[in-house]
C-alpha atoms as a PDB file:
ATOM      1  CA  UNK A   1      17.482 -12.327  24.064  1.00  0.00           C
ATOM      2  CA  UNK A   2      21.223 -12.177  23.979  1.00  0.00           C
ATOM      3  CA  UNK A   3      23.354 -10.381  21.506  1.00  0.00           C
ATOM      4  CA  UNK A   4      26.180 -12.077  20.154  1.00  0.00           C
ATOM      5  CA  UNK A   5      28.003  -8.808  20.298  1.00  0.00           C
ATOM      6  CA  UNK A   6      30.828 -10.282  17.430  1.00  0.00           C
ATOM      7  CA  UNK A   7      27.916 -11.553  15.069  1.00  0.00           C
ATOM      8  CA  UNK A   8      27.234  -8.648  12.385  1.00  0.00           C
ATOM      9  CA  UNK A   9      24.030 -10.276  11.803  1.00  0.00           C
ATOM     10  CA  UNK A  10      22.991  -9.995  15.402  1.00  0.00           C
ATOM     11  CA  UNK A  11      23.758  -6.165  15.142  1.00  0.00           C
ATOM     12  CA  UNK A  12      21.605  -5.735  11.665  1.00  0.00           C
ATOM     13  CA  UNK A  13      18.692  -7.277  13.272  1.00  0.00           C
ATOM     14  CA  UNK A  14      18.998  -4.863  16.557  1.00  0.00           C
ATOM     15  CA  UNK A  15      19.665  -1.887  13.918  1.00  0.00           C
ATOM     16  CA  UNK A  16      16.441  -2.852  12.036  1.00  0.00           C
ATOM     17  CA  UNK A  17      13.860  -3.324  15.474  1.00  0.00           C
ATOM     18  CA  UNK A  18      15.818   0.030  16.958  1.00  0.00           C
ATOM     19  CA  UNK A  19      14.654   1.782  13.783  1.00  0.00           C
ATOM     20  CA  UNK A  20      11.455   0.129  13.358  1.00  0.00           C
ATOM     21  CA  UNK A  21      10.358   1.457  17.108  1.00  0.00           C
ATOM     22  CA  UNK A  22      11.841   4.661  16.237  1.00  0.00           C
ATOM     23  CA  UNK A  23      14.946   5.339  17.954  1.00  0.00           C
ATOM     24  CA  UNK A  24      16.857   6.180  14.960  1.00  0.00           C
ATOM     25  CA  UNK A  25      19.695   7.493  17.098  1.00  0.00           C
ATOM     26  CA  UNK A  26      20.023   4.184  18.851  1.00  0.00           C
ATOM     27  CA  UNK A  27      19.990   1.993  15.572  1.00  0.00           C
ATOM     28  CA  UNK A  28      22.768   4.544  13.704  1.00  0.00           C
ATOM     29  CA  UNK A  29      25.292   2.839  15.826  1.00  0.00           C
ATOM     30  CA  UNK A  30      24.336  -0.811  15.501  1.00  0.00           C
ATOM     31  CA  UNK A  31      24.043  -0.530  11.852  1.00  0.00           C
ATOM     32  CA  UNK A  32      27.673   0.819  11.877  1.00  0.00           C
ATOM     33  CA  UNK A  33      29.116  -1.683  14.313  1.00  0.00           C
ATOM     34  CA  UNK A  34      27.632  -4.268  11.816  1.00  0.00           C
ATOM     35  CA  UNK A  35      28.992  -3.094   8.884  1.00  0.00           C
ATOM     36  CA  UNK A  36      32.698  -2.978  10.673  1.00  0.00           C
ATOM     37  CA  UNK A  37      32.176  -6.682  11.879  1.00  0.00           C
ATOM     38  CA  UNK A  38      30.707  -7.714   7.999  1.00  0.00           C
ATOM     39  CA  UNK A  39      33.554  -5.774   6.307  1.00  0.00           C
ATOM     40  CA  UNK A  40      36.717  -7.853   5.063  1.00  0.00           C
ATOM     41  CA  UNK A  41      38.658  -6.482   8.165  1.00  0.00           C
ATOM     42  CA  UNK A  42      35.931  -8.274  10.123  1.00  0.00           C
ATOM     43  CA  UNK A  43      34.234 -11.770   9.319  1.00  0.00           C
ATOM     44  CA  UNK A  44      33.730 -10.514   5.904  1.00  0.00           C
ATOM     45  CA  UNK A  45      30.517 -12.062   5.360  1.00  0.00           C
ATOM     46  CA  UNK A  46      29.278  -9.649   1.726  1.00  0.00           C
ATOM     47  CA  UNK A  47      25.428 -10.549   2.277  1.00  0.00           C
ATOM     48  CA  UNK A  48      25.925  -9.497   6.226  1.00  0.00           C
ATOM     49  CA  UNK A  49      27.456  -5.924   4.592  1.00  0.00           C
ATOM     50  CA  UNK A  50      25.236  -5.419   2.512  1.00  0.00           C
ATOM     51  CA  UNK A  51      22.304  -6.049   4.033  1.00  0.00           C
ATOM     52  CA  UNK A  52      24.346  -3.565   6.887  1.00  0.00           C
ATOM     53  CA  UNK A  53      24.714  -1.072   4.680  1.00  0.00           C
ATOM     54  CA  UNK A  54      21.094  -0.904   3.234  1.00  0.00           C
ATOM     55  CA  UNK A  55      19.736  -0.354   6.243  1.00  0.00           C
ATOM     56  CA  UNK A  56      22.221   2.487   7.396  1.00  0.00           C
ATOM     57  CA  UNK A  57      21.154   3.839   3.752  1.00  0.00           C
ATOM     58  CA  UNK A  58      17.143   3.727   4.658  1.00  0.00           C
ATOM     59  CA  UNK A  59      18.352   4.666   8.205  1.00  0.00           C
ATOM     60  CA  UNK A  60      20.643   7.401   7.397  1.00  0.00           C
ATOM     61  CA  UNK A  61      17.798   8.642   4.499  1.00  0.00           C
ATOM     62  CA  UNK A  62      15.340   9.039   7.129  1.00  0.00           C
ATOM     63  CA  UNK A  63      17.524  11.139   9.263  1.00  0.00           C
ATOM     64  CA  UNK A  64      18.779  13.877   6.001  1.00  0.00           C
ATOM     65  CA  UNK A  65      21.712  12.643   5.987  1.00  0.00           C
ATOM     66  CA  UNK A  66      21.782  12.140   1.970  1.00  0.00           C
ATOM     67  CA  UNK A  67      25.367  12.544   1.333  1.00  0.00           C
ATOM     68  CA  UNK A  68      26.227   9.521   3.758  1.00  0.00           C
ATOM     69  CA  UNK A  69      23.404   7.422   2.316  1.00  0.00           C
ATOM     70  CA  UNK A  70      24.452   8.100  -1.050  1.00  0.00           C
ATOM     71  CA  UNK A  71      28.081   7.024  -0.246  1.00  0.00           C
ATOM     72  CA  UNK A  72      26.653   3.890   1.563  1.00  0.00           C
ATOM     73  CA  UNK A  73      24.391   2.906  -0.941  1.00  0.00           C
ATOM     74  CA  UNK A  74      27.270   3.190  -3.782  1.00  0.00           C
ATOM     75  CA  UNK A  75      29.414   0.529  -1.513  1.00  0.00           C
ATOM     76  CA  UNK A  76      26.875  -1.601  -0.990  1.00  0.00           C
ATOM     77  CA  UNK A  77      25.910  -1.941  -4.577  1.00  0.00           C
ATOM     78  CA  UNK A  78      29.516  -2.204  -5.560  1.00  0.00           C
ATOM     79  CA  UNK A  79      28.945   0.843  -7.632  1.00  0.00           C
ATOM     80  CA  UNK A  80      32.340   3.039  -7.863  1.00  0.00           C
ATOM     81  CA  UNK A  81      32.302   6.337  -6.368  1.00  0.00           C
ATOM     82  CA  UNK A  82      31.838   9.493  -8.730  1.00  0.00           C
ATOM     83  CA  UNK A  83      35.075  10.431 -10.071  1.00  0.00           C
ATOM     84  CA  UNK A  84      36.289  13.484  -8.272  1.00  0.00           C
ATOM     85  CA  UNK A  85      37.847  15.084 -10.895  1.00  0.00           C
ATOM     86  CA  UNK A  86      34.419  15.110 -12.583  1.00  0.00           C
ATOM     87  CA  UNK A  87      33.715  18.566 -13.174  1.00  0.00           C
ATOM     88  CA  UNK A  88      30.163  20.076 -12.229  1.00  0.00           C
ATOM     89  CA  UNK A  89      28.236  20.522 -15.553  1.00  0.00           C
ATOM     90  CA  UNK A  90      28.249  16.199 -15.314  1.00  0.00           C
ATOM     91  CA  UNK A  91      24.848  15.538 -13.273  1.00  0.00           C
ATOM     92  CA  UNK A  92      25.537  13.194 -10.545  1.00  0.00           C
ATOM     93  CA  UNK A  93      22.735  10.209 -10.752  1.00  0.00           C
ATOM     94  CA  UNK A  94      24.255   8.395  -8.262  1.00  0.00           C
ATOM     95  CA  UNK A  95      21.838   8.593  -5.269  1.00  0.00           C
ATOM     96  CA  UNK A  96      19.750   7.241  -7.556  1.00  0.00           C
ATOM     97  CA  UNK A  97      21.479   4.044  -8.660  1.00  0.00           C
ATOM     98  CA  UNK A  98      19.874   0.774  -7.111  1.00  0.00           C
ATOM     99  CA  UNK A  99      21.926  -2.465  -8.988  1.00  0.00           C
ATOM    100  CA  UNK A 100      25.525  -2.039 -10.030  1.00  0.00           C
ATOM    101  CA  UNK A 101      26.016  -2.595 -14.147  1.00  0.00           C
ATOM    102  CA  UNK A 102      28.541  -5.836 -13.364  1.00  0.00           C
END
């Protein structure tokens, strides 16, 4: 099997079998590489990101790393991002968001 190294989708499906045989480490950077080919810079393909950056978001989820899963999850979903200037007595819900209200 060859990779068509400028094909996003070629890099979500190597993301998704790296993770599936475990070697989370391996598939962090073809998930990434896949979401900088899908993104408008790149071919721009929006199913290609998103699909991308759901499974950095599962990916990055089963590493800890809930702050950059949270952030990923919100672009993918087209969600905006919590308003900084939101002070912290508002309860942030957004790691828990899964469809965006548009």
């Amino acid at each position: 099997i060859v990779l068509q190294t400028n094909h996003a989708g070629s890099w979500v499906v190597k993301g998704r079998l790296l993770s599936e045989l475990g070697r989370k480490e391996e598939a962090l950077p073809a998930y990434s590489t896949a979401v900088h080919l899908a993104s408008p810079s790149g071919s721009g393909d929006g199913m290609v990101l998103k699909d991308a950056l759901l499974g950095r978001v599962r990916l990055l989820h089963g590493l800890g790393r809930e702050q950059e899963a949270a952030a990923d999850n919100l672009r993918a979903l087209r969600i905006p991002a919590r308003d900084p200037a939101a002070t912290p007595n508002f309860i942030d819900l957004s790691s828990y968001y899964n469809a965006s209200l548009k």
